[in-house]
Protein backbone atom coordinates (compact mmCIF):
# COMPACT_ATOMS: atom_id res chain seq x y z
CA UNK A 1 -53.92 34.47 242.66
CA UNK A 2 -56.88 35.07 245.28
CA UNK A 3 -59.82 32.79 245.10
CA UNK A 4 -62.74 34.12 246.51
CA UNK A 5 -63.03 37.47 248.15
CA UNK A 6 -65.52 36.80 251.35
CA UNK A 7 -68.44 38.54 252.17
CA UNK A 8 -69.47 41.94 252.44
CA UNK A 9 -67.63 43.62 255.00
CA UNK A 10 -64.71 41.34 254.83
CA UNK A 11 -62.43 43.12 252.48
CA UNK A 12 -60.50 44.70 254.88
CA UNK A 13 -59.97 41.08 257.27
CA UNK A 14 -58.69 39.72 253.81
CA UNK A 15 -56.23 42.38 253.01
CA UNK A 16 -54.46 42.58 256.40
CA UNK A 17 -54.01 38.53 255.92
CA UNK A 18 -52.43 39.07 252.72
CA UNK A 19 -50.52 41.30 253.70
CA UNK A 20 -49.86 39.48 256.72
CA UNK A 21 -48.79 36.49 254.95
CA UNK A 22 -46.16 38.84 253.14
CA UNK A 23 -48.66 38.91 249.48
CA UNK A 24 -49.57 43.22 248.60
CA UNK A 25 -52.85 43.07 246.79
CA UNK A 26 -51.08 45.03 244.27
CA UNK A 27 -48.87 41.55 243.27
CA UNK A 28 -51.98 39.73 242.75
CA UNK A 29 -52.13 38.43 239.12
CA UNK A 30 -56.08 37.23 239.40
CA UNK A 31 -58.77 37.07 241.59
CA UNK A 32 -61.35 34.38 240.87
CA UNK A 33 -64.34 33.97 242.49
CA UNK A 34 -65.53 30.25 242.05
CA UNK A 35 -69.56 31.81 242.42
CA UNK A 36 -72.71 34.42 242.61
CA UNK A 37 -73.19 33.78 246.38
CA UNK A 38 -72.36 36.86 248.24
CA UNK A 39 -70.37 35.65 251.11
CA UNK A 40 -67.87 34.57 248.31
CA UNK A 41 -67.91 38.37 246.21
CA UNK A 42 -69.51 40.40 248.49
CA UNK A 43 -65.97 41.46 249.83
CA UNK A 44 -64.97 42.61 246.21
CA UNK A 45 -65.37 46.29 246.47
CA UNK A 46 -62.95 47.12 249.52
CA UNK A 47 -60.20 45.15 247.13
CA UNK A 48 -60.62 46.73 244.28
CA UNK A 49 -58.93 49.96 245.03
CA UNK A 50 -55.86 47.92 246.39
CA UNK A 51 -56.05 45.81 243.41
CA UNK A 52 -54.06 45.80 239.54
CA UNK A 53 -55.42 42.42 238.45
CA UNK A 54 -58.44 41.87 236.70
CA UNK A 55 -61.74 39.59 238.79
CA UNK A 56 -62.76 36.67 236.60
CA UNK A 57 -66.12 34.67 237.03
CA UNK A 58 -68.21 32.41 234.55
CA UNK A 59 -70.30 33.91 232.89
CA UNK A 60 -73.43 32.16 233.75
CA UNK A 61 -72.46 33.77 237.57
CA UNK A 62 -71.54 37.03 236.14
CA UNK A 63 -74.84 38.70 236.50
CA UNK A 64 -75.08 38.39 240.32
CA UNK A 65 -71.93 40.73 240.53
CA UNK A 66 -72.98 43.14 238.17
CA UNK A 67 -76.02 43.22 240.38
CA UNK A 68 -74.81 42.97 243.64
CA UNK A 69 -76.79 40.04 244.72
CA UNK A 70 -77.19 37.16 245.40
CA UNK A 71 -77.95 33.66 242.36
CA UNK A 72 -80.32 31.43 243.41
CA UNK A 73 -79.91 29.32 246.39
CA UNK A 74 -81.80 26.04 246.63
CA UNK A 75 -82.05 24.43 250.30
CA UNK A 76 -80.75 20.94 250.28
CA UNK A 77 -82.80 18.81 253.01
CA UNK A 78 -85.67 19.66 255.40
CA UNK A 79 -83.22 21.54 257.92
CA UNK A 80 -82.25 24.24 255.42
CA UNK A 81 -85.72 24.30 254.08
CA UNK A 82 -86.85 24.52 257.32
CA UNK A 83 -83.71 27.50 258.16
CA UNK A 84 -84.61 29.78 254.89
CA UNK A 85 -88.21 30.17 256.20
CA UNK A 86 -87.56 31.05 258.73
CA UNK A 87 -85.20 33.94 257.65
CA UNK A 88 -86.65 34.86 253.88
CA UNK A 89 -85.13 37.94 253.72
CA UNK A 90 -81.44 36.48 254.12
CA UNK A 91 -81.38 35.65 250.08
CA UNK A 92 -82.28 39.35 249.41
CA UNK A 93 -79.33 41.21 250.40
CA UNK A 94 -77.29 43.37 248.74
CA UNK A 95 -73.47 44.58 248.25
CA UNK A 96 -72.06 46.85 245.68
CA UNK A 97 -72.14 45.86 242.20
CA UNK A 98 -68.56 44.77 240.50
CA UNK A 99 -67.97 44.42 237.11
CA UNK A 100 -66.15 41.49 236.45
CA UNK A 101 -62.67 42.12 234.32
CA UNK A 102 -62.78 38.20 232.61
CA UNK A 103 -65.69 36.71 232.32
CA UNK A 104 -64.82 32.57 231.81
CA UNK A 105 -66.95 30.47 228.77
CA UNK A 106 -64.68 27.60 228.57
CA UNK A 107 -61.98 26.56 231.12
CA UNK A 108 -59.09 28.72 231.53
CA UNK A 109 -55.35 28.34 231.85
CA UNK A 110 -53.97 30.02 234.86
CA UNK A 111 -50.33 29.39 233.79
CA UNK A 112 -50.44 33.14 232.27
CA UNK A 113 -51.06 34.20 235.97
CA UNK A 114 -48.22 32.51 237.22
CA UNK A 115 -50.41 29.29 238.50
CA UNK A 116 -49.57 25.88 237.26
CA UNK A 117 -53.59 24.62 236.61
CA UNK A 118 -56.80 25.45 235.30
CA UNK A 119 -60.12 26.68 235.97
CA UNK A 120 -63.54 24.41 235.18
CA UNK A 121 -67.16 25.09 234.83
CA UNK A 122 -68.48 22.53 237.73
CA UNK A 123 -71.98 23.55 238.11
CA UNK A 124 -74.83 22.58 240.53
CA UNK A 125 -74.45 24.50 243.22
CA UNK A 126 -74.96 27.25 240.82
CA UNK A 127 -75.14 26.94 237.13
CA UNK A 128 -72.12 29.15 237.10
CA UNK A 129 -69.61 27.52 239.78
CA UNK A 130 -65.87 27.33 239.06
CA UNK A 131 -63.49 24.66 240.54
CA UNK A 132 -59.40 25.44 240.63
CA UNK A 133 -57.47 22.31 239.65
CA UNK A 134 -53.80 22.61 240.36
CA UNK A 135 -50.56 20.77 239.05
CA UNK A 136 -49.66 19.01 242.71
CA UNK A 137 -53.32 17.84 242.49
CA UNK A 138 -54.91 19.70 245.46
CA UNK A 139 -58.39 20.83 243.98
CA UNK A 140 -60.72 24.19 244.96
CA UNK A 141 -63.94 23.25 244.43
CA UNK A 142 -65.85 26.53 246.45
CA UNK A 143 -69.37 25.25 247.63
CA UNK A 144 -69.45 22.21 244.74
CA UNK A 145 -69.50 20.28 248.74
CA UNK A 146 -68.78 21.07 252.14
CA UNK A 147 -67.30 19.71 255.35
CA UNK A 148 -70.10 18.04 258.66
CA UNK A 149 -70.05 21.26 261.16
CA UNK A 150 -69.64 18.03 263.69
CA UNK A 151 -67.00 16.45 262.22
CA UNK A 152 -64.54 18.62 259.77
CA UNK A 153 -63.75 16.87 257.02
CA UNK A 154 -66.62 14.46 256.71
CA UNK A 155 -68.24 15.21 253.22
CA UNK A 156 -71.69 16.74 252.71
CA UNK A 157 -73.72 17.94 250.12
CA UNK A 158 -74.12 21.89 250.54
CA UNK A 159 -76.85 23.50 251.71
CA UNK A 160 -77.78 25.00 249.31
CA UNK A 161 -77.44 23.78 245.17
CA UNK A 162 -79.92 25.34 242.05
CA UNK A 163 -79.29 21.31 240.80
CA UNK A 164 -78.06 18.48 243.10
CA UNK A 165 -78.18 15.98 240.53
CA UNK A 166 -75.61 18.12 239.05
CA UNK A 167 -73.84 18.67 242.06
CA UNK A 168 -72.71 14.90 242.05
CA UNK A 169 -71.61 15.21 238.26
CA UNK A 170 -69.54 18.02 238.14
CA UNK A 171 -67.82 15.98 241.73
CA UNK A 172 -67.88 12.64 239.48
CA UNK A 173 -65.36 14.44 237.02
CA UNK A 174 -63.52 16.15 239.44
CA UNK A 175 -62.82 12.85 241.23
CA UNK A 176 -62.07 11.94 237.20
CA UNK A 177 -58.78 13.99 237.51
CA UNK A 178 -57.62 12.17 240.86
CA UNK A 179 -56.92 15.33 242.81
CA UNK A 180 -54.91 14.90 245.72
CA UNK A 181 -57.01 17.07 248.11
CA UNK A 182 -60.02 19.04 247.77
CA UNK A 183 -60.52 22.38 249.30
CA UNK A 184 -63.90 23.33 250.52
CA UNK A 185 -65.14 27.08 251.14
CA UNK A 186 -67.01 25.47 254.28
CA UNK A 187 -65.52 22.41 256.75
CA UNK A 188 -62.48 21.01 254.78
CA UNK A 189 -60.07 20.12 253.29
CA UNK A 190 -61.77 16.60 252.07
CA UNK A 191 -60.34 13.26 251.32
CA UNK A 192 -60.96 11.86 247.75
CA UNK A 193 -61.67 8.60 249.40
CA UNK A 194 -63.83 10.27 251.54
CA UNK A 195 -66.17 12.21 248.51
CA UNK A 196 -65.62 8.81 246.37
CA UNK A 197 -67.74 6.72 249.90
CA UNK A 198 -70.05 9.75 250.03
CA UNK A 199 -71.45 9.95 246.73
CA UNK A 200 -71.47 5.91 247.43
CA UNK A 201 -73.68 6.14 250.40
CA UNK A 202 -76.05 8.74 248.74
CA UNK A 203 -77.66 6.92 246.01
């Protein structure tokens, strides 16, 4: 299974490290993108034709592949505020439009894809955000947080979330399920420790 598919452009980068890592796209049972932001389906359309497996995403996120654009993205804090102004156009781009193959409504089993764990709606940093929970306890959780760009591995909030309230919910209950690790798309892996004194220091 291949979570995420990078941004537009990147398609070709991602199947040479498959392929690299001895995985043909062809093998691949599922690939799940874990949200509508572009730089995590925008790389979609240069794996399809090396593809057999279907492309799942909720469906609240569904839409923004269909239309080849970006969901919302809400700045967290003055800095990324302060960054979107001054490049408005940046939320406005475009890739080609995908049609998902399995759109998710409730979590989903990925045993039938040969993974031992499940995917969950986590929402906040958009309505429609995905987290992969596996057996050994090592959790994907996308942009739900991200790693300090000074110090990898340090938890932050991510910089952008439609609801940040949320954000630290849909964390709360992944914490819930005592995952071993969690995987960030940006500046991890993070320590559950580490999210558990985080979401402790920010209330």
């Amino acid at each position: 299974m291949l979570v995420d598919a990078g941004a537009p452009g990147s398609g070709g980068r991602l199947l040479a490290a498959l392929r690299g890592l001895g995985v043909e796209p062809r093998r691949l049972s599922l690939v799940l993108v874990t949200h509508g932001h572009l730089d995590h389906f925008g790389g979609l359309p240069e794996l399809l034709p090396e593809i057999r497996c279907p492309v799942a995403v909720h469906a609240r996120d569904a839409e923004w592949l269909r239309a080849g654009r970006n969901g919302p993205a809400v700045p967290v804090g003055p800095v990324m505020r302060f960054l979107m102004a001054l490049a408005p156009r940046a939320g406005s781009q475009a890739a080609q439009a995908v049609e998902p193959g399995l759109v998710i409504k409730g979590p989903l089993d990925l045993k039938p894809y040969g993974v031992e764990g499940r995917a969950e709606l986590t929402p906040g940093h958009t309505q429609g955000s995905l987290s992969v929970l596996l057996r050994g306890g090592e959790t994907i959780v996308g942009d739900l947080l991200r790693g300090s760009i000074i110090s990898r591995g340090r938890p932050r909030w991510p910089f952008v979330a439609e609801d940040l309230a949320e954000v630290r919910r849909s964390i709360a209950r992944v914490l819930d399920q005592k995952p071993r690790l969690l995987w960030t798309s940006h500046g991890g892996p993070l320590a559950p420790d580490d999210v558990r004194a985080f979401l402790r220091s920010r209330r």
